[in-house]
C-alpha atoms as a PDB file:
ATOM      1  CA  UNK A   1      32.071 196.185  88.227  1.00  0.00           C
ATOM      2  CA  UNK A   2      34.835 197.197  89.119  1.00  0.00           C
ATOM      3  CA  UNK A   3      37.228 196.773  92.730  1.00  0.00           C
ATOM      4  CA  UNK A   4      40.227 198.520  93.265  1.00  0.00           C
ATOM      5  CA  UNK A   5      42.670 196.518  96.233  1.00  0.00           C
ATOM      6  CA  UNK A   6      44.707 198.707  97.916  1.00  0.00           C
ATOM      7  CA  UNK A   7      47.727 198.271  96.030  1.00  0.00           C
ATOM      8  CA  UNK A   8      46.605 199.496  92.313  1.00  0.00           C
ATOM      9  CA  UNK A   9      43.858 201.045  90.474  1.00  0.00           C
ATOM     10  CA  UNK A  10      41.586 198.593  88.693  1.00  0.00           C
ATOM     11  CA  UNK A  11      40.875 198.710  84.828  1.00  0.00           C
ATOM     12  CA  UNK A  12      39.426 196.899  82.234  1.00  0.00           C
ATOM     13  CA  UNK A  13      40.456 197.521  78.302  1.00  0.00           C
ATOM     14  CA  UNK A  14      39.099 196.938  74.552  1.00  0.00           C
ATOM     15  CA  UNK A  15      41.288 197.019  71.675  1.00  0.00           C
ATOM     16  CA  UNK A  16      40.246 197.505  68.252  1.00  0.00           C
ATOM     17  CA  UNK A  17      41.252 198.628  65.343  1.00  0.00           C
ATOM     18  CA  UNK A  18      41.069 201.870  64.360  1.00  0.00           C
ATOM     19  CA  UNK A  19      42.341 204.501  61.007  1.00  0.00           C
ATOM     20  CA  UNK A  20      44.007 207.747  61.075  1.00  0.00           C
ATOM     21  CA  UNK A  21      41.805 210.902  60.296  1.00  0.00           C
ATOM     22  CA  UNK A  22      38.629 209.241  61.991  1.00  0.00           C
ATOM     23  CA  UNK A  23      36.796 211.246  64.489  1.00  0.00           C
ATOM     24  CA  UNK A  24      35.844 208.801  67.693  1.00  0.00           C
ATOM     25  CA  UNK A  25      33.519 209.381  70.837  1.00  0.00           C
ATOM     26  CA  UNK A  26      33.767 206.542  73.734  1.00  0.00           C
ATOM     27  CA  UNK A  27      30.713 206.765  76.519  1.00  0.00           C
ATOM     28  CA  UNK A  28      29.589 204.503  79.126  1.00  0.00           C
ATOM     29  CA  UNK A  29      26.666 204.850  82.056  1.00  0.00           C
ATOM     30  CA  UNK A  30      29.009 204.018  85.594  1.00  0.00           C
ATOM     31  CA  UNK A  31      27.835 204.712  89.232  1.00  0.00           C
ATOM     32  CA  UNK A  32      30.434 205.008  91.574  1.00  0.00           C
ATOM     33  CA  UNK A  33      29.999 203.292  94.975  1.00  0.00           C
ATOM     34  CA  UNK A  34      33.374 204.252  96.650  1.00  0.00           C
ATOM     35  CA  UNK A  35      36.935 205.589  96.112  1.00  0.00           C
ATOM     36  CA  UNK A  36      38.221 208.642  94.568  1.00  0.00           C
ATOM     37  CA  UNK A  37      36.030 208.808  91.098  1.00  0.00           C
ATOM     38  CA  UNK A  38      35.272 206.385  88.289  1.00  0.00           C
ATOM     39  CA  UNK A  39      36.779 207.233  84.665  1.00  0.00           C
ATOM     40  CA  UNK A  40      36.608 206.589  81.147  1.00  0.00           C
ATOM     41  CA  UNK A  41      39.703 207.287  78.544  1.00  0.00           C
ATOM     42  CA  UNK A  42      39.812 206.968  74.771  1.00  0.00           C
ATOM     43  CA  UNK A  43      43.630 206.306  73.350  1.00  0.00           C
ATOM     44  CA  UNK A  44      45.144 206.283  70.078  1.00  0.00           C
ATOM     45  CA  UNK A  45      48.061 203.757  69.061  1.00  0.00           C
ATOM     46  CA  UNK A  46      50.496 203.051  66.852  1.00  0.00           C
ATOM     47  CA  UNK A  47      50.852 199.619  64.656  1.00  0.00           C
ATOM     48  CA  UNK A  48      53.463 198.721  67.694  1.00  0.00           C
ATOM     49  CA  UNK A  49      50.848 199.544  70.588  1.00  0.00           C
ATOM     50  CA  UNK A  50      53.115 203.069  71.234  1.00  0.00           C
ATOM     51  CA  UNK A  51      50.388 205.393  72.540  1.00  0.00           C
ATOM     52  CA  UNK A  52      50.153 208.370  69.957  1.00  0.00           C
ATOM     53  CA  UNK A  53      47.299 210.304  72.019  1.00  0.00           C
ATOM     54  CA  UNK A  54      44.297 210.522  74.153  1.00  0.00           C
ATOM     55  CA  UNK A  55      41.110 212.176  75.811  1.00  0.00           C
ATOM     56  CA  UNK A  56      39.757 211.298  79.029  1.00  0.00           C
ATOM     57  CA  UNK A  57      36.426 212.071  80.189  1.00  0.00           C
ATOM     58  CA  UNK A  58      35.897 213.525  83.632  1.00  0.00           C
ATOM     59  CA  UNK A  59      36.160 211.206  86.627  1.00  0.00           C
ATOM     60  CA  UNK A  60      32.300 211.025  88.307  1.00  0.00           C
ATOM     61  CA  UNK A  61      31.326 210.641  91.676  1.00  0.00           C
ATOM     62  CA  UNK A  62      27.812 209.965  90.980  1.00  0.00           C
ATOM     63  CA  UNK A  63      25.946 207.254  93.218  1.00  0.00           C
ATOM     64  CA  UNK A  64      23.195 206.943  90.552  1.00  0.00           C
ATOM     65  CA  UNK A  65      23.921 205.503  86.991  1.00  0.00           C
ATOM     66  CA  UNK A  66      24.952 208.513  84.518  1.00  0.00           C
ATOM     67  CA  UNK A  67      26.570 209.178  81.312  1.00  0.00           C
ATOM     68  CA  UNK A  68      29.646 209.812  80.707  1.00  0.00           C
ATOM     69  CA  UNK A  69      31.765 210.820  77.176  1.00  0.00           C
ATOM     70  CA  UNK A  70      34.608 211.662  76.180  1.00  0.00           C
ATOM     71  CA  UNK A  71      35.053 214.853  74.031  1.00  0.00           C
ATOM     72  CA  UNK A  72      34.894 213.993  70.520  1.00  0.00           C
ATOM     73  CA  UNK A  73      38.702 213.089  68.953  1.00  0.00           C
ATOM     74  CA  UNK A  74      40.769 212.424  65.962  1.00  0.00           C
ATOM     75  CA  UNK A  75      43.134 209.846  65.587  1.00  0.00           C
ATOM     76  CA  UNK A  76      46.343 211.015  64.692  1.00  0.00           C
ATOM     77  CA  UNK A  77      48.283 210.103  61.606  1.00  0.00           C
ATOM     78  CA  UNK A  78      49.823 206.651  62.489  1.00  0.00           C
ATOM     79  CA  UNK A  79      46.950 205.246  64.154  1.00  0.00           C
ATOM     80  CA  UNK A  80      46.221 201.674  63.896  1.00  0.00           C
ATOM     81  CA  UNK A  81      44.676 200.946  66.792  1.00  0.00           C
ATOM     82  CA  UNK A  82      42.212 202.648  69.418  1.00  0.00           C
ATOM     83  CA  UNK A  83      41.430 201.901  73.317  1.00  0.00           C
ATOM     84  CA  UNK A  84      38.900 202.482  75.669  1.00  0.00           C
ATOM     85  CA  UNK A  85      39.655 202.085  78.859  1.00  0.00           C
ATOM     86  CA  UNK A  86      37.364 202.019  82.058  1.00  0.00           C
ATOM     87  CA  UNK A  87      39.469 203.217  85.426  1.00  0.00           C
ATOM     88  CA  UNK A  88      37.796 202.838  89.366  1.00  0.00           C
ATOM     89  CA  UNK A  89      40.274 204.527  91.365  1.00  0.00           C
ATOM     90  CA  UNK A  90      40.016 204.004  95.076  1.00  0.00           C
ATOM     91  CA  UNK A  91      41.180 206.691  97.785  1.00  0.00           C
ATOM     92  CA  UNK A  92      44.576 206.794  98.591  1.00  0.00           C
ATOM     93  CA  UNK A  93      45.218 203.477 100.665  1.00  0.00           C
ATOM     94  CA  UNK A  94      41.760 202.034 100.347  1.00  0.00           C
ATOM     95  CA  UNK A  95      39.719 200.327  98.392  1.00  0.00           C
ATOM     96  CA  UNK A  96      36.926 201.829  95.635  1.00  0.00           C
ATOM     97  CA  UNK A  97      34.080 200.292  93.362  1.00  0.00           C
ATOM     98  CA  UNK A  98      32.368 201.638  90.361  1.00  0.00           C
ATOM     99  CA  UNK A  99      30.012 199.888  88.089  1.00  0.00           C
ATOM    100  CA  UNK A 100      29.904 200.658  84.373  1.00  0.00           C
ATOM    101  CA  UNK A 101      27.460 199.779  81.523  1.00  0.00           C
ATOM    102  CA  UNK A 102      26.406 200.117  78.226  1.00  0.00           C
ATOM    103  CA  UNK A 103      29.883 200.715  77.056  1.00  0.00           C
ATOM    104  CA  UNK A 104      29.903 202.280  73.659  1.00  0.00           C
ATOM    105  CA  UNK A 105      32.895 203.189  70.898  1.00  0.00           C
ATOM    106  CA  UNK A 106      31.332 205.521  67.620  1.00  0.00           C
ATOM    107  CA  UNK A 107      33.095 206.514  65.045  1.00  0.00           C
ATOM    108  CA  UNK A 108      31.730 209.594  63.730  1.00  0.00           C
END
């Protein structure tokens, strides 16, 4: 789960290591309970952490479990690492919760 306060959006990340030339998928079951939408986004880095690139699924509003994936991607030339990162955004000046599951990284 989780909470955005009212000063930020809330996230959680994995880091892991990834190759260049490698197609990747990220997908995860969330419900969203409040707030603006629940997210998922897939990014690409460097050796140095530098973001190189990324695909984000579309935010859901759903207030039942459901799937969500992001499109399928390459990782650039450079890539060392890749990140998936869960996002509950809550409306502007209040608070927001999403829950998330089943979080899952392929490489194709």
């Amino acid at each position: 789960m989780l909470s955005r306060s009212k000063t930020g959006i809330a996230s959680a990340t994995q880091l892991m290591r990834a190759q260049p030339g490698i197609d990747y998928r990220a997908n995860v079951r969330v419900k969203w309970i409040s707030g603006s939408a629940a997210a998922l986004r897939l990014d690409f880095l460097d050796a140095t952490f530098a973001p190189l690139s990324g695909v984000v699924a579309p935010p859901r509003t759903s207030t039942v479990f459901s799937f969500v994936s992001t499109s399928l991607a390459v990782s650039p030339p450079g890539t060392a690492y890749v990140r998936v990162t869960l996002l509950g955004d809550g409306a502007v000046g209040g608070e927001g919760t999403s829950y998330f599951d089943d979080v899952r990284l392929s490489a194709l």
